[in-house]
Protein backbone atom coordinates (compact mmCIF):
# COMPACT_ATOMS: atom_id res chain seq x y z
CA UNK A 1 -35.89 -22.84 13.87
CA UNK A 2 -36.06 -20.43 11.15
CA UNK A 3 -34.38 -20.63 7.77
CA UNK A 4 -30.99 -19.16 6.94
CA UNK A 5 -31.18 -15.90 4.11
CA UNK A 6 -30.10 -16.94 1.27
CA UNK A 7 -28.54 -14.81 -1.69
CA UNK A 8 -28.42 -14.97 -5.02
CA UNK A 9 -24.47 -14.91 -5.74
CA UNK A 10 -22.79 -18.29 -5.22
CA UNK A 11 -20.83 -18.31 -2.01
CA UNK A 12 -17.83 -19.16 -4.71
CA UNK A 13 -18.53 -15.95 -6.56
CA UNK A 14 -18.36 -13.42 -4.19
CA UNK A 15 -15.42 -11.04 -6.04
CA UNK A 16 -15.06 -8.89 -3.12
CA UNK A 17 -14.49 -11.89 -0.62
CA UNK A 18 -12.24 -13.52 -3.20
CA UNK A 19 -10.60 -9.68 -3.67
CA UNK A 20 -10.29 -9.41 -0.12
CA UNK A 21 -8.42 -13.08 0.56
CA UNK A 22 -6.21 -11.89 -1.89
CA UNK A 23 -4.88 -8.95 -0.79
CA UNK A 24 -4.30 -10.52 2.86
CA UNK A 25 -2.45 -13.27 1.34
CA UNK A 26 -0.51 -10.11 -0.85
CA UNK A 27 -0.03 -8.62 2.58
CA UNK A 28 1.54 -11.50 4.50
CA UNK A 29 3.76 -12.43 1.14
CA UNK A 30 5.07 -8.26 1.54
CA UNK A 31 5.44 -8.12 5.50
CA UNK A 32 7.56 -11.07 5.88
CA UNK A 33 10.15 -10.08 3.77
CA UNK A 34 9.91 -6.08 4.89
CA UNK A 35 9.94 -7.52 8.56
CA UNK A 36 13.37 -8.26 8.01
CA UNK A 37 14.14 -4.20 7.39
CA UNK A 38 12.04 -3.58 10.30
CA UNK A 39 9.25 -2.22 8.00
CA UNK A 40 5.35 -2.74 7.90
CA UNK A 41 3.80 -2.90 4.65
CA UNK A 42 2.53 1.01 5.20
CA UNK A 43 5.74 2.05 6.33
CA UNK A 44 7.49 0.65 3.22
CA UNK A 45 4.10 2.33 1.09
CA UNK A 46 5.40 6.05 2.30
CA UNK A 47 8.87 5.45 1.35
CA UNK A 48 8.28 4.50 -1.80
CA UNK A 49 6.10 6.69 -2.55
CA UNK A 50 8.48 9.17 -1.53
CA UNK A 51 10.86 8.03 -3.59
CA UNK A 52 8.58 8.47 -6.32
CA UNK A 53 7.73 12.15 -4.86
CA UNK A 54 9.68 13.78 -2.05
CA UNK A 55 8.02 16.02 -0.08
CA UNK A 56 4.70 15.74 0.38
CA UNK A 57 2.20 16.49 3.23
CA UNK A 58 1.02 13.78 5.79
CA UNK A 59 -2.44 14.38 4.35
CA UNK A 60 -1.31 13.95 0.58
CA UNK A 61 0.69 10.48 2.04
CA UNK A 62 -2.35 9.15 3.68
CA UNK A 63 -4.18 9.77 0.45
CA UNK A 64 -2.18 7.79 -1.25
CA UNK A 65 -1.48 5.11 0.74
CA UNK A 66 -5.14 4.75 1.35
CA UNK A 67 -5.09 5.30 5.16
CA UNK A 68 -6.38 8.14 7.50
CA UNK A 69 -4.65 10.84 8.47
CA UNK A 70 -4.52 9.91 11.76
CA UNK A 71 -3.15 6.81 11.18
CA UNK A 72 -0.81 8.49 8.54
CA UNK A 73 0.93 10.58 11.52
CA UNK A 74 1.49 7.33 13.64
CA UNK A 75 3.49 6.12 10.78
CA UNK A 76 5.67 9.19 10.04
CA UNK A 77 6.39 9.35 13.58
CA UNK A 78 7.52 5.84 13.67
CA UNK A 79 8.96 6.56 11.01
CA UNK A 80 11.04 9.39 11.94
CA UNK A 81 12.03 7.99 15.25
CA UNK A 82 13.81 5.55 12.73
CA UNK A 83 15.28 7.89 11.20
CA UNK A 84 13.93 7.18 7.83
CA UNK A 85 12.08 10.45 7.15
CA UNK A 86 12.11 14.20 8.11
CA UNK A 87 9.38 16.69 8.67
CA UNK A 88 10.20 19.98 8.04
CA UNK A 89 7.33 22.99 8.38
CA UNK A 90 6.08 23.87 4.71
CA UNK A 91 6.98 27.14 3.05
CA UNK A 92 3.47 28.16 2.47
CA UNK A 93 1.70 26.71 5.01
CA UNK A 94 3.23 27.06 8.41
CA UNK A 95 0.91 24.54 10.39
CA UNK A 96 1.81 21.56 7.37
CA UNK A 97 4.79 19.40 7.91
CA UNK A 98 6.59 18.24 4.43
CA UNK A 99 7.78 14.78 4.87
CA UNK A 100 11.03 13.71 2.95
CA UNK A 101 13.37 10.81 2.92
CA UNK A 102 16.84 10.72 4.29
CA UNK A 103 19.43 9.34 3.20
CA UNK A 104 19.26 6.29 5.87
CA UNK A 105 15.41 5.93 4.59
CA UNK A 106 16.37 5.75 0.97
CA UNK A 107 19.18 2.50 1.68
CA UNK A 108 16.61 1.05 3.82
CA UNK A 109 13.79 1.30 0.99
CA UNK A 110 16.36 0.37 -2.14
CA UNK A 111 17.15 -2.89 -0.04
CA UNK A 112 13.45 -3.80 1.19
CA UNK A 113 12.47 -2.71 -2.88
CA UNK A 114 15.25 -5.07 -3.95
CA UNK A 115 13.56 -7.99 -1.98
CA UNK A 116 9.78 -7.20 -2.55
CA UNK A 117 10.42 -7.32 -6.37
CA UNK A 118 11.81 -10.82 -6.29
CA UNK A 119 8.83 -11.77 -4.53
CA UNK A 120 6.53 -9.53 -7.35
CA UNK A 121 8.34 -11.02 -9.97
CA UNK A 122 7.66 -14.71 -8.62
CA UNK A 123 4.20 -13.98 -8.18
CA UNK A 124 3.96 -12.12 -11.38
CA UNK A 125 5.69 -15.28 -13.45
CA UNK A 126 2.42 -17.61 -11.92
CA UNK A 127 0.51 -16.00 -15.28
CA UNK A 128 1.68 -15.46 -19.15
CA UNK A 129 2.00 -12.07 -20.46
CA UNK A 130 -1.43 -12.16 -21.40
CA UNK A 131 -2.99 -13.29 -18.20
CA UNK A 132 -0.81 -11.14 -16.40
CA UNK A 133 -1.83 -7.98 -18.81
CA UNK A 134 -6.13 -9.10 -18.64
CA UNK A 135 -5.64 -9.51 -14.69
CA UNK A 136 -3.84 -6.02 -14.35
CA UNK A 137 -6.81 -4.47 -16.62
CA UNK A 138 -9.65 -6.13 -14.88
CA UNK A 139 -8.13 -4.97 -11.33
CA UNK A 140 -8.00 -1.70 -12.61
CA UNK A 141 -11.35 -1.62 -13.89
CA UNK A 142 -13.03 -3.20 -10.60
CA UNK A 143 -11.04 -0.93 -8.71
CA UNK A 144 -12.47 2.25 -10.71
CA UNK A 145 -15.86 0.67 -10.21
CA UNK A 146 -15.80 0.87 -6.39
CA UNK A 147 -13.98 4.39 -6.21
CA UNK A 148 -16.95 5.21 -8.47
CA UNK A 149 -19.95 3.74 -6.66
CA UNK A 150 -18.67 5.08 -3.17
CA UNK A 151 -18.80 9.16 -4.87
């Protein structure tokens, strides 16, 4: 019987496991409240974001959501079909599809926002201003160190 590898990080100190738990248990928290709008956690992702920006490409949406393309147009269709969004063709490019809110998209979204920030602001109040202003920094700096290692 052989041996099991072992490693040299403490099971309890793997950051990406830890990282990863987290954001599952983030997930869960988000999608039961935006099941109640009929909303997965990407779906509610695009319309804020367009809130933020309206009218952007699928392609610029999937960027910044952090999915695929292809998984990006499954979305916006869905989307659409719920009337949420439009597509309209771009201005300067003819084969790209601008994706905007409607006005049915932008009550659904302030709603859904209105009950994801009571649950932000709950989880947010678990830490003092300080821990909550480290933890946001060393997020952000892990995060930069991933995006940079995977160049």
């Amino acid at each position: 019987m052989s041996e099991k590898p072992r490693t040299r990080v403490p099971e309890g100190e793997y950051l990406c496991a830890r990282i990863r738990r987290a954001e599952q248990a983030l997930m869960a928290h988000h999608e039961a409240a935006l099941r109640r709008y009929g909303l997965a956690m990407t779906q509610y992702m695009v319309l804020l974001t367009l809130s933020r920006q309206d009218g952007m490409s699928g392609a610029k949406l999937a960027k910044s959501c952090g999915v695929t393309q292809q998984t990006m147009g499954s979305v916006l269709a869905t989307l659409q079909t719920k009337g949420l969004i439009h597509r309209e063709p771009s201005a300067v490019h003819a084969k790209v599809l601008i994706v905007a809110l409607t006005k049915k998209g932008a009550v659904v979204l302030e709603q859904a926002y209105g009950e994801v920030l009571v649950l932000e602001q709950a989880f947010a109040d678990v830490f003092t201003v300080k821990e909550h202003r480290a933890f946001g920094e060393l997020l952000d700096r892990a995060t930069d160190e991933l995006i940079r290692q995977t160049r």
